[in-house]
Protein backbone atom coordinates (compact mmCIF):
# COMPACT_ATOMS: atom_id res chain seq x y z
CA UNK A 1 93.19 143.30 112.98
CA UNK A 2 90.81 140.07 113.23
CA UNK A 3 91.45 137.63 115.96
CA UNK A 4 92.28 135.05 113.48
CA UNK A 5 94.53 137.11 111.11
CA UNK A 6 96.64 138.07 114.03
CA UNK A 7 97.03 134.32 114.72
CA UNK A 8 97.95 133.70 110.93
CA UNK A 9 100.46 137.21 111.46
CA UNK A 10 102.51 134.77 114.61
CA UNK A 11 103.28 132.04 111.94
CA UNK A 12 104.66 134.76 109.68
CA UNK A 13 106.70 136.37 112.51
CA UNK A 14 108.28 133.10 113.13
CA UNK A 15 109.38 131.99 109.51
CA UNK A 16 112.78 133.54 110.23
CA UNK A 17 113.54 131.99 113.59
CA UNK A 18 111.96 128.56 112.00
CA UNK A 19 114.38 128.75 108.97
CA UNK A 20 116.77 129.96 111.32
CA UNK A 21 117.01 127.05 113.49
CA UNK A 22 116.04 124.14 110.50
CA UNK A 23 119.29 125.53 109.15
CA UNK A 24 121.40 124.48 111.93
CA UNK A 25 121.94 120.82 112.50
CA UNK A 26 122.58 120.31 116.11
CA UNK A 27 120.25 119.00 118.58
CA UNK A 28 119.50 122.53 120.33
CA UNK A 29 118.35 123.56 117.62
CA UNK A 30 116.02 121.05 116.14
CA UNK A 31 114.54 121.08 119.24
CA UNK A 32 113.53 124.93 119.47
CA UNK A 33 112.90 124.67 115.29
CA UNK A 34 110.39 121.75 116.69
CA UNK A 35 109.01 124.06 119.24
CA UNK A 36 108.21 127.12 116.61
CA UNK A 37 106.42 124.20 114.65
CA UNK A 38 104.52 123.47 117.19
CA UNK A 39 103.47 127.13 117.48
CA UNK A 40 103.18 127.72 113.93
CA UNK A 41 101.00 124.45 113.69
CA UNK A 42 98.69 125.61 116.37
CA UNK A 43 97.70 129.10 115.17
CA UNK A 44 97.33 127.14 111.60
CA UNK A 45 94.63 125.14 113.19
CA UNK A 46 92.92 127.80 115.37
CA UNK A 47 93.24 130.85 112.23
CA UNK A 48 90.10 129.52 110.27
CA UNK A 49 87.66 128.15 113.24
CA UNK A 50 88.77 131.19 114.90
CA UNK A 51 87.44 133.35 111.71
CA UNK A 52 84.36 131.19 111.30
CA UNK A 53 83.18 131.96 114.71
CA UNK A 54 83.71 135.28 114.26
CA UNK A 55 82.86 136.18 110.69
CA UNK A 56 85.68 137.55 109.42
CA UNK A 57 86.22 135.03 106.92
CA UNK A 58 86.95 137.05 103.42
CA UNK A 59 89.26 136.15 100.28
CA UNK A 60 91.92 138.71 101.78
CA UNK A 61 92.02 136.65 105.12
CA UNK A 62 92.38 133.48 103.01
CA UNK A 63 94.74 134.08 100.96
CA UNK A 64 96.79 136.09 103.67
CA UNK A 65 96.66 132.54 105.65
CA UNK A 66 97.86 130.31 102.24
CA UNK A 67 100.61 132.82 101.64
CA UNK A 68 101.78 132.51 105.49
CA UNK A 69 101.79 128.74 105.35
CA UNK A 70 104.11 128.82 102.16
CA UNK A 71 106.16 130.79 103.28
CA UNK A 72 106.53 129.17 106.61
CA UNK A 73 107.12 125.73 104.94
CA UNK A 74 109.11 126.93 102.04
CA UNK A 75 111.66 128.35 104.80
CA UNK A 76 111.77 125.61 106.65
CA UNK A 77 112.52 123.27 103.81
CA UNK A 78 114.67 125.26 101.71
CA UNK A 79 116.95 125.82 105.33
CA UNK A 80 116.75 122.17 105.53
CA UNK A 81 117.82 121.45 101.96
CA UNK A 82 120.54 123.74 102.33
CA UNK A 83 122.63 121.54 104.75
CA UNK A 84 121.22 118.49 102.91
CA UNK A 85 118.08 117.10 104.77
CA UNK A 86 115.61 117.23 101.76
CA UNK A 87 116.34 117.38 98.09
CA UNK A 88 116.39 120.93 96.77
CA UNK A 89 113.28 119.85 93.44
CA UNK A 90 110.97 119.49 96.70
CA UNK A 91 111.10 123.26 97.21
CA UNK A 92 111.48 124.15 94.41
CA UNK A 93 108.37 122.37 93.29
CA UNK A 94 106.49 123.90 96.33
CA UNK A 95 107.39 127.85 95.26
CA UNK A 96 106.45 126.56 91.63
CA UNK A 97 103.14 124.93 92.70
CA UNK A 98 101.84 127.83 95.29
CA UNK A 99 103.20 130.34 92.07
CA UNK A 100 100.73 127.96 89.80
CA UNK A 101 97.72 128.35 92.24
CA UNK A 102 98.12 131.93 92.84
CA UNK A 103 98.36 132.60 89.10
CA UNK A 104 95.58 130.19 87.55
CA UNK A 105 93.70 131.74 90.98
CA UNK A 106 93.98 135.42 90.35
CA UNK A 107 94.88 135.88 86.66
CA UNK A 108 93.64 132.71 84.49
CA UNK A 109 90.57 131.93 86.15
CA UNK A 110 90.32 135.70 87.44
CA UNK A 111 88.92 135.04 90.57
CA UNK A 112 88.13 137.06 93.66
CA UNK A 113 89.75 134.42 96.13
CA UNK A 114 91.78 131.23 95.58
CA UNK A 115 90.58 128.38 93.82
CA UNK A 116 91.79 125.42 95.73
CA UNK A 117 91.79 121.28 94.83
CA UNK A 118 91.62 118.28 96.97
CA UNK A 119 95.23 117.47 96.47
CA UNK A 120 96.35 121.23 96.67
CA UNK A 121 95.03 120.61 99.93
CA UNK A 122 96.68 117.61 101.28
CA UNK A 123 100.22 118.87 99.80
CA UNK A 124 99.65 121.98 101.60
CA UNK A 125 99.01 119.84 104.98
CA UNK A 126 101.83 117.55 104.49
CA UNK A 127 104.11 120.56 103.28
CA UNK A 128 104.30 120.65 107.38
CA UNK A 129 105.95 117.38 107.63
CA UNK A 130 109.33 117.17 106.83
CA UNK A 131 110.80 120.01 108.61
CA UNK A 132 109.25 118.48 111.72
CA UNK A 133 110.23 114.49 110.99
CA UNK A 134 113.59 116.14 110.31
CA UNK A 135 113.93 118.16 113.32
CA UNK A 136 112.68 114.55 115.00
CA UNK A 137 115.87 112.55 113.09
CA UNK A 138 118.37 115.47 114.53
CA UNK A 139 116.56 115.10 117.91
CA UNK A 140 118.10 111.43 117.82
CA UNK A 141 114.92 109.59 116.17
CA UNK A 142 117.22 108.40 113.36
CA UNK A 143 114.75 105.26 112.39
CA UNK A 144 112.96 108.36 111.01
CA UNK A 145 115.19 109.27 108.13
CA UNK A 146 114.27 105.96 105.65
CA UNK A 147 110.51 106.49 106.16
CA UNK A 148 111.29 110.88 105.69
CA UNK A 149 113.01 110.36 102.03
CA UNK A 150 110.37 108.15 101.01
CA UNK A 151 107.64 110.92 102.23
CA UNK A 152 109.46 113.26 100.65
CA UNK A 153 109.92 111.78 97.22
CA UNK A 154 106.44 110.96 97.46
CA UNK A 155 105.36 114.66 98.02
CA UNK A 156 107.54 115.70 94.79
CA UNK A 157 105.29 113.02 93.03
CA UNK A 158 101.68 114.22 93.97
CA UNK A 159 102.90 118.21 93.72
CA UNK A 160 104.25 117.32 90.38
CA UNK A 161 100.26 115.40 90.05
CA UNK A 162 98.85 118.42 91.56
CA UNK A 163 100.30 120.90 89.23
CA UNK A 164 99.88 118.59 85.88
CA UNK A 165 96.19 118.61 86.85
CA UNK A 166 95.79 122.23 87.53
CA UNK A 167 97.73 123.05 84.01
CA UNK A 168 96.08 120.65 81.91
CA UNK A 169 92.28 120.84 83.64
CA UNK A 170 90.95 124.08 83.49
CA UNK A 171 88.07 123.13 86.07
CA UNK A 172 89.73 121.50 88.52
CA UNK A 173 87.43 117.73 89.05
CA UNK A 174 87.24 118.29 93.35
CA UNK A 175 87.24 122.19 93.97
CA UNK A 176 87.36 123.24 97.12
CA UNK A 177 86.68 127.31 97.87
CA UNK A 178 89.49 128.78 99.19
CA UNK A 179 88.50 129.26 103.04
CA UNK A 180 88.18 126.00 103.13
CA UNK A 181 90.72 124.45 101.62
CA UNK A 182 93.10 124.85 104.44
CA UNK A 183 90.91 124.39 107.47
């Protein structure tokens, strides 16, 4: 297995543990769900320069690495959701979205490799967000939790954007190829 797949294979061996932890509200564990972040974060940025350098970059890779960071994110949000830190549309929206891009990807556009946008892109970075500002309000940063509802109300407002443009613009106006989309 490439270097930089076996990085992107950590964040997928610690969606359960992350969900696990973001489902819990106490302090202990917001601050080990922080810590798998962390980790998960890490590997996120090192997967793709780590691929680059070595040349393994293909479609497979790529879309291995977007599936790993929905799933991680999705977890984590849908475990917060359930004991009430997010509002359930924002995950919702996120399995609906990555379920858009994947099919307009692979079956409508019939592509070899994901066919990313600019704001695909920055949804997918910020997707990272609110399990960690949560994990932050449960870790006793409670001046957090005003400014983490607005974030996330905002985020169901430009993936709501984001899919609107994908369904009603064929050719998406700021494409981005699917390796680097993420990175």
């Amino acid at each position: 297995m490439p270097m930089a797949n076996a990085l992107t294979a950590i964040r997928l061996f610690l969606v359960a543990p992350f969900a696990f932890f973001m489902a819990r509200g106490d302090v202990r564990s917001a601050a080990i769900a922080l810590a798998v972040w962390a980790i998960a974060l890490i590997t996120d940025f090192a997967d793709g320069p780590v691929a680059r350098r070595r040349g393994t970059v293909t479609a497979l890779s790529g879309t291995f690495d977007h599936t790993t960071d929905f799933i991680f994110v999705t977890s984590g949000i849908v475990a917060g959701a359930s004991r009430g830190a997010f509002p359930w549309i924002l995950p919702v929206l996120i399995v609906a979205a990555f379920a858009q891009y994947f099919i307009d990807s692979y079956w409508i556009h019939r592509r070899a490799k994901l066919r990313g946008s600019k704001l695909g892109r920055y949804n997918g970075i910020l997707y990272f967000v609110p399990p960690c500002a949560d994990a932050l309000v449960r870790l006793g940063f409670t001046w957090l939790r005003p400014l983490l509802t607005i974030f996330v109300w905002m985020l169901v407002g430009s993936t709501l954007v984001s899919m609107i443009q994908r369904a009603l613009f064929g050719k998406l106006p700021e494409h981005f190829p699917a390796g680097a989309s993420q990175k």
